[in-house]
Protein backbone atom coordinates (compact mmCIF):
# COMPACT_ATOMS: atom_id res chain seq x y z
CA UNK A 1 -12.55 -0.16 16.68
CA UNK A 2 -11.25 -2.41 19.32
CA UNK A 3 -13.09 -5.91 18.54
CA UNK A 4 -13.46 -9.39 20.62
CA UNK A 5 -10.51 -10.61 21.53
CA UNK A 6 -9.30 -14.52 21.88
CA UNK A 7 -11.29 -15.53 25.14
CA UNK A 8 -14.92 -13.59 23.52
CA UNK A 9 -15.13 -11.53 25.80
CA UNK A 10 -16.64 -7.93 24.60
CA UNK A 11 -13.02 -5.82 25.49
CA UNK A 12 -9.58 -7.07 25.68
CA UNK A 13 -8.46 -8.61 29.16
CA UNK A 14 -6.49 -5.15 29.07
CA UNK A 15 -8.48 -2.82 31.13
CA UNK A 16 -6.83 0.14 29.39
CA UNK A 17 -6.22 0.21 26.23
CA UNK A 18 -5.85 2.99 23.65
CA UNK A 19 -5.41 3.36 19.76
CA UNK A 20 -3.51 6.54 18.93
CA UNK A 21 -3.78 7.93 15.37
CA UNK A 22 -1.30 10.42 14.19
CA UNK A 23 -1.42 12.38 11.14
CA UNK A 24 2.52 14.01 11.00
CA UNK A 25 2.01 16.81 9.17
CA UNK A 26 5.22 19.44 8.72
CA UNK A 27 3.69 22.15 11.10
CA UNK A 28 1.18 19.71 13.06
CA UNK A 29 0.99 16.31 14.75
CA UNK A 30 -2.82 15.81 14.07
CA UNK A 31 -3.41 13.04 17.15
CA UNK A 32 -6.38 11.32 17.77
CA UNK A 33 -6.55 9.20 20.90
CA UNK A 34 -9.16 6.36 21.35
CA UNK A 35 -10.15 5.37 24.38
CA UNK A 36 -11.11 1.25 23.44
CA UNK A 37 -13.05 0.93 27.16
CA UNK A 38 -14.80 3.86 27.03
CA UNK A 39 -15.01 4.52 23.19
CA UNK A 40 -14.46 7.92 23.26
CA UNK A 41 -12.15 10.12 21.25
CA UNK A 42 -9.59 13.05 22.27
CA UNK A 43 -8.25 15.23 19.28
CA UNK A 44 -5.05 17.05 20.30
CA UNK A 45 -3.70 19.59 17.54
CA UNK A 46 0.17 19.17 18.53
CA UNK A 47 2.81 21.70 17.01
CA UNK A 48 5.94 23.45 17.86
CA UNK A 49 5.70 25.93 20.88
CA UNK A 50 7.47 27.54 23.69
CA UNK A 51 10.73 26.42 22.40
CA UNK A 52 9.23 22.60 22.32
CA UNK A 53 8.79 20.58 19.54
CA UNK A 54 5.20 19.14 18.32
CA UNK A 55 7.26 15.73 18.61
CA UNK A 56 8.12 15.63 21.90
CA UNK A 57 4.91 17.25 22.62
CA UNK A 58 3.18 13.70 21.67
CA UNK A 59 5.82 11.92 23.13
CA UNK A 60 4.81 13.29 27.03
CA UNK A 61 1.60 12.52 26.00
CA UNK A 62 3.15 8.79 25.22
CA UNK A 63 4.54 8.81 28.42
CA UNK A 64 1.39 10.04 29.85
CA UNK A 65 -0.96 7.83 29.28
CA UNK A 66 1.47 4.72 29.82
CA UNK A 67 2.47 5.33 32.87
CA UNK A 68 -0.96 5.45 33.73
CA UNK A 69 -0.84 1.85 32.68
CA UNK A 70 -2.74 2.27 29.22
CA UNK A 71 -2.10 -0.50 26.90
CA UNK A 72 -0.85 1.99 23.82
CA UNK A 73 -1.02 1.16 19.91
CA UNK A 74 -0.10 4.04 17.63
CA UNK A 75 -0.57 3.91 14.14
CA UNK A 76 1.08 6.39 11.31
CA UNK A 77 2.04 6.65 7.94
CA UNK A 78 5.55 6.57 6.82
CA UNK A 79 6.47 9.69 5.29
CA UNK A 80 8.60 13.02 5.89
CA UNK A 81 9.32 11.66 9.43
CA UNK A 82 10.17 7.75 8.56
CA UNK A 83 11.19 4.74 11.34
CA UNK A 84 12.56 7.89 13.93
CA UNK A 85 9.32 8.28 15.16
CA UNK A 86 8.34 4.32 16.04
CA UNK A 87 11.63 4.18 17.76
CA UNK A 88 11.01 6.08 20.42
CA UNK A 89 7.73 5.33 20.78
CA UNK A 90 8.74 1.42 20.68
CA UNK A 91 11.39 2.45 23.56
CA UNK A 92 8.76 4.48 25.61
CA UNK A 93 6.71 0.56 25.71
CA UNK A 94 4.07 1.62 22.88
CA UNK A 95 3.40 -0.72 20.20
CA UNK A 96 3.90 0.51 16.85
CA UNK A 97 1.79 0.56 13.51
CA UNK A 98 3.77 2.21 10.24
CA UNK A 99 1.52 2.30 7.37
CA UNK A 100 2.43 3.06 4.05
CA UNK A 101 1.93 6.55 2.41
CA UNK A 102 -1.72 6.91 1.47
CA UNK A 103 -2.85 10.25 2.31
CA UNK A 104 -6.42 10.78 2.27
CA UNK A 105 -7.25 13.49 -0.27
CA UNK A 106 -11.18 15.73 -0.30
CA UNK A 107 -11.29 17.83 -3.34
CA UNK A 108 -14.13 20.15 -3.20
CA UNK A 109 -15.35 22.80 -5.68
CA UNK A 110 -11.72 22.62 -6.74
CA UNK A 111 -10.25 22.79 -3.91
CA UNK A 112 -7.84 20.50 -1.35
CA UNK A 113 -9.89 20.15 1.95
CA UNK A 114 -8.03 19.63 4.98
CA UNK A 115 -7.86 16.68 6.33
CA UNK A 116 -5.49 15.83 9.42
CA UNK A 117 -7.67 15.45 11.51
CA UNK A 118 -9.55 12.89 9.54
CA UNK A 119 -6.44 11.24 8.69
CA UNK A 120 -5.68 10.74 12.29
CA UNK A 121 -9.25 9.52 13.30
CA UNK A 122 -9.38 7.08 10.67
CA UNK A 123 -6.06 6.34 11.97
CA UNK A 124 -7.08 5.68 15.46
CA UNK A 125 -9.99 3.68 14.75
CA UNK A 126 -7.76 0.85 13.11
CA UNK A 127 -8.06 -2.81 14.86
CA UNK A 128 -4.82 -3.96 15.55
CA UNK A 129 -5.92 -7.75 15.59
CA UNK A 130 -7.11 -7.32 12.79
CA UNK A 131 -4.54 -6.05 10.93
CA UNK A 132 -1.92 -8.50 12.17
CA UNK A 133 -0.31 -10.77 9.79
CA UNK A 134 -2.23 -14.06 9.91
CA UNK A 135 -5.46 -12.41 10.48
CA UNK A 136 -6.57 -11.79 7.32
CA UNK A 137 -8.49 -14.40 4.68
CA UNK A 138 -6.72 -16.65 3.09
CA UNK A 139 -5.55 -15.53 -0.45
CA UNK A 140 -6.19 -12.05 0.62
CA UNK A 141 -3.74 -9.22 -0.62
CA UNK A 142 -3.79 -5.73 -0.94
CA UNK A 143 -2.70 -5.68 -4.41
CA UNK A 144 -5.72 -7.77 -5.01
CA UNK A 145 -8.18 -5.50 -3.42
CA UNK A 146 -6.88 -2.35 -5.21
CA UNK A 147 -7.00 -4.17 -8.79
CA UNK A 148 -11.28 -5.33 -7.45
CA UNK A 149 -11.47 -0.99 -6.77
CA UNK A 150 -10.54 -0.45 -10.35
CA UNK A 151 -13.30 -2.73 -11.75
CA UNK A 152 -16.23 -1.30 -9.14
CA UNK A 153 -15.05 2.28 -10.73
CA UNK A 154 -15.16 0.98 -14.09
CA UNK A 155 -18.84 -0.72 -12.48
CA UNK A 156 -20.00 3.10 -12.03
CA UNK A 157 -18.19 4.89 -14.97
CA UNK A 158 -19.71 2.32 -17.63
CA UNK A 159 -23.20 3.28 -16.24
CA UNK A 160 -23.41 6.95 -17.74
CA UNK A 161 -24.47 6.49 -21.69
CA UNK A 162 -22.03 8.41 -22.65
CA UNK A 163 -18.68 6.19 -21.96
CA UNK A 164 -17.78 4.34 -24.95
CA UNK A 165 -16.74 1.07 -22.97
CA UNK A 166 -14.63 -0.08 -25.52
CA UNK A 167 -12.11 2.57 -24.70
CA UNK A 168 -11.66 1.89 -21.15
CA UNK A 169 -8.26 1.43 -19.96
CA UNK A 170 -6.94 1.25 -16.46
CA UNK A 171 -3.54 3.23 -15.40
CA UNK A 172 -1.56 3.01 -12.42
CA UNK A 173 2.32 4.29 -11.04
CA UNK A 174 4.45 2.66 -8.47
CA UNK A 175 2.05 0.10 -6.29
CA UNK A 176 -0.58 1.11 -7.61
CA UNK A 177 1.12 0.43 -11.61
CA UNK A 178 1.23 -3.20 -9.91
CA UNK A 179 -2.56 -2.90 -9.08
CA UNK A 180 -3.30 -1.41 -12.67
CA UNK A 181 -2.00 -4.68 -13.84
CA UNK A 182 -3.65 -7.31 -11.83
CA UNK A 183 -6.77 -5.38 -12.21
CA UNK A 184 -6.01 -5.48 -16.37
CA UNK A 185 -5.63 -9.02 -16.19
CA UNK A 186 -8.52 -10.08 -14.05
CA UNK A 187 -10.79 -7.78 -15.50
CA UNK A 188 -10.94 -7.91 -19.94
CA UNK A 189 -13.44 -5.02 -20.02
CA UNK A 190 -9.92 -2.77 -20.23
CA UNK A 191 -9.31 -2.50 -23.37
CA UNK A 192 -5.17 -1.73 -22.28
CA UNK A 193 -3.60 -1.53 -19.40
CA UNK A 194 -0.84 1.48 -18.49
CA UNK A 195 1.55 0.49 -16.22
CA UNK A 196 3.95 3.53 -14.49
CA UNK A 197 7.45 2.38 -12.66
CA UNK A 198 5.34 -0.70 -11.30
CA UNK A 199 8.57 -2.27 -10.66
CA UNK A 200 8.82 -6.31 -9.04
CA UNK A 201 5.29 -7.42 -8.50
CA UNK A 202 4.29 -5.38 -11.52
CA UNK A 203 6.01 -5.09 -15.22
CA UNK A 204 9.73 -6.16 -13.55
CA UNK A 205 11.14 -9.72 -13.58
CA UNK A 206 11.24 -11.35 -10.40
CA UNK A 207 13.67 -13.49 -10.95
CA UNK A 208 16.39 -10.58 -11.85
CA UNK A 209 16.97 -9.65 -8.52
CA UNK A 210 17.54 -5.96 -9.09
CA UNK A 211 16.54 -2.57 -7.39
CA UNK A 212 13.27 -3.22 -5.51
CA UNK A 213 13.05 -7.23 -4.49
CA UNK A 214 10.62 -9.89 -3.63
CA UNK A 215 13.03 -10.12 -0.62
CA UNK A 216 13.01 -6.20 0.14
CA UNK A 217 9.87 -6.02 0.26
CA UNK A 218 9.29 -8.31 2.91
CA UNK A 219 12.66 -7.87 5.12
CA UNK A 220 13.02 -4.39 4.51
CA UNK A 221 10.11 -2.67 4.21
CA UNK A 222 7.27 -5.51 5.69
CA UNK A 223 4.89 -3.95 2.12
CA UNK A 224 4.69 -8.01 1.40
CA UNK A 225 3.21 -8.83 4.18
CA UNK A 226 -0.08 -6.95 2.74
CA UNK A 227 0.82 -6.35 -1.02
CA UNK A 228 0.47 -10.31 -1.49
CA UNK A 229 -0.93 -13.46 -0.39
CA UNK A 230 0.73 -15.47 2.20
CA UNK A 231 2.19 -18.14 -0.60
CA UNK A 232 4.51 -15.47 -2.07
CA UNK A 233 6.54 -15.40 1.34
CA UNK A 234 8.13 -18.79 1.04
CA UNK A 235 9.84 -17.24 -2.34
CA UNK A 236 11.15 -14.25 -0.91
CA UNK A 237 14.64 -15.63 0.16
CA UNK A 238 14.59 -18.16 -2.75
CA UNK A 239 12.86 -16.32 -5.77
CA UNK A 240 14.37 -18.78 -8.22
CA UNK A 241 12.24 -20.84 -7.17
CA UNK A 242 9.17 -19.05 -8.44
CA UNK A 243 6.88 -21.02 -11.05
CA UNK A 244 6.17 -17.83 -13.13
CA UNK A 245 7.92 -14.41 -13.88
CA UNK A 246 6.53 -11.46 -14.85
CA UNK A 247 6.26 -11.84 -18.59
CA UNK A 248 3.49 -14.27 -18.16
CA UNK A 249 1.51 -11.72 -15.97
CA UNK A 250 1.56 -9.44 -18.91
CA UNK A 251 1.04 -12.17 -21.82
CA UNK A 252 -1.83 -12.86 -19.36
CA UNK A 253 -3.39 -9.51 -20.76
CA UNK A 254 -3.48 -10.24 -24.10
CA UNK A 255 -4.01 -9.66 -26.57
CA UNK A 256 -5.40 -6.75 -25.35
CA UNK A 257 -2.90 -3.52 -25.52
CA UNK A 258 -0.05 -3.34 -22.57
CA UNK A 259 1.61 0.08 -22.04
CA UNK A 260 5.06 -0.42 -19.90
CA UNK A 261 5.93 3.08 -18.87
CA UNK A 262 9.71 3.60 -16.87
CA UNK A 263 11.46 6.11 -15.75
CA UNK A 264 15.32 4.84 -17.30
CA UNK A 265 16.82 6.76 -13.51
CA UNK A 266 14.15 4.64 -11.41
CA UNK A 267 16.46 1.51 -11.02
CA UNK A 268 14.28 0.80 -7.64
CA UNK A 269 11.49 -0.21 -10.41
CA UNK A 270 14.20 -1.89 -12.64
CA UNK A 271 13.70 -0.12 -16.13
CA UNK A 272 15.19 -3.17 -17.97
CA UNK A 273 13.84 -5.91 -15.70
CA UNK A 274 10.22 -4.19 -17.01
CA UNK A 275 11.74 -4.19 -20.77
CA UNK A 276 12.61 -7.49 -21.07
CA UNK A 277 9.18 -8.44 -19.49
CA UNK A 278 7.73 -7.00 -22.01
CA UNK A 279 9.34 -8.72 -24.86
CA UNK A 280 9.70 -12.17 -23.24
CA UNK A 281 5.71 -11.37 -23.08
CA UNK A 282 6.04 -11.27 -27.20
CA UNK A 283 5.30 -14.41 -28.07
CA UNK A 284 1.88 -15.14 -26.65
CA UNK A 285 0.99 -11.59 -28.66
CA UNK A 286 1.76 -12.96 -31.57
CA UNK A 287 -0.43 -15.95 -31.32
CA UNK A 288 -3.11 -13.56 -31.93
CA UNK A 289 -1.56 -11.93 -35.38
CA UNK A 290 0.03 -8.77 -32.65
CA UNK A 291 3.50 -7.58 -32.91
CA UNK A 292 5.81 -7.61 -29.91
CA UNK A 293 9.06 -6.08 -29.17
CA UNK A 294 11.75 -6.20 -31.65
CA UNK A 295 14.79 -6.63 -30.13
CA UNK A 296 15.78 -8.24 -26.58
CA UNK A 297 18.37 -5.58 -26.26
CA UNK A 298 17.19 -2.59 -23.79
CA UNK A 299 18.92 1.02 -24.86
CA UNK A 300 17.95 2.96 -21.86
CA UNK A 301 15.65 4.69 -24.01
């Protein structure tokens, strides 16, 4: 919800101001519309009809409610519909919020609940200010805070008699592989660590500069912004200059049991960048009597 802004004062020195929320489904723009003043919700249900698209259905309702003089911040997730979207909102004088994918997901008695329009509320009730870069704690990241969810499940899963704790492992693909790991290394009650296509910031060298960057992903993409702390952003355009690669991240782990998983097509995640991690990681195994990889040489295998 819409919190204090800079002066104290209980609502921004905008006298209208709404978040919008959109789940953009394939058959329906799920839109929820909060009004900050009056802290009340609209739903609107948006899809194609009478030869007119659910897109441009939203977008008179854009139009609408700024020419009205509303203060507009939409939020989304990037998905099926990408940067289009945000374009022409950002041209129609909204201010735009792309989040990544994370689609919220209710599974019960076996099966997939619905959820746009819960998607969309949770959507709308995001705090701008709050989520601007700058805003958060210091040393903050979201990478961080996923690895702390793995250990609070592990919290609740070790409490039922019946888990053998000294098989727990933790397992992760893509940014979440890079969470896995973090969460592996912070956390020695996981007895290995699985990592899936966790690319740079997870199993992949840094410093190799190949498919998915520490560069990308804060010039392309803005994921940096939130995936790490604030320090890593001075390294972005100058990654040689990094202290550490990501060999010692996953000689960090042992010498507990580290699982690199990659798919050999995925060069986004860097197959061999996460190979040779793994064996420059080697050494510190065998301090503790463990065997590493064998050869520096990556097959594609």
């Amino acid at each position: 919800m819409w919190k204090k802004d800079s002066t104290g004062t209980a609502e921004s020195q905008v006298s209208k101001r709404v978040i919008i929320g959109i789940d953009m489904g394939g058959n329906l723009w799920a839109t929820v519309i909060h009004d900050c003043v009056m802290r009340k919700d609209r739903y609107y249900g948006l899809k194609d009809r009478d030869e007119k698209r659910k897109e441009d259905r939203f977008y008179d309702l854009l139009r609408e409610y700024l020419g009205q003089g509303y203060a507009v911040d939409v939020f989304y997730e990037a998905g099926r519909y990408g940067f289009a979207p945000a374009r022409i909102m950002l041209q129609l004088g909204a201010k735009v919020h792309i989040l990544p994918i994370n689609k919220l997901k209710v599974i019960m008695c076996g099966k997939v609940i619905k959820t746009d329009k819960l998607d969309a509320k949770f959507l709308s009730g995001l705090d701008p200010e709050e989520l601007a870069p700058g805003s958060r704690p210091k040393d903050a990241s979201a990478i961080a805070a996923w690895a702390w969810g793995y250990s609070r499940v592990l919290d609740g899963v070790l409490s039922f008699p019946e888990i053998d704790e000294k098989k727990a492992f933790c397992i992760g693909h893509s940014r979440l592989g890079k969470s896995a790991l973090w969460a592996g290394v912070q956390d020695e009650r996981f007895g290995m660590v699985c990592v899936n296509n966790s690319g740079c910031g997870g199993a992949a060298l840094s410093r190799r500069l190949f498919g998915e960057t520490v560069y990308s992903m804060y010039w392309y993409f803005n994921i940096g912004e939130w995936w790490f702390t604030e320090k890593m952003k001075e390294y972005a355009v100058h990654v040689e200059n990094l202290p550490f690669d990501q060999h010692e991240l996953l000689a960090l782990a042992a010498p507990r049991t580290v699982v690199v998983h990659s798919a050999s097509e995925d060069l986004w995640a860097d197959p061999k960048g996460e190979y040779l991690a793994a064996y420059h990681a080697g050494p510190v195994y065998r301090l503790f009597g463990k065997t590493g990889l064998n050869s520096e040489i990556y097959s594609g295998k």
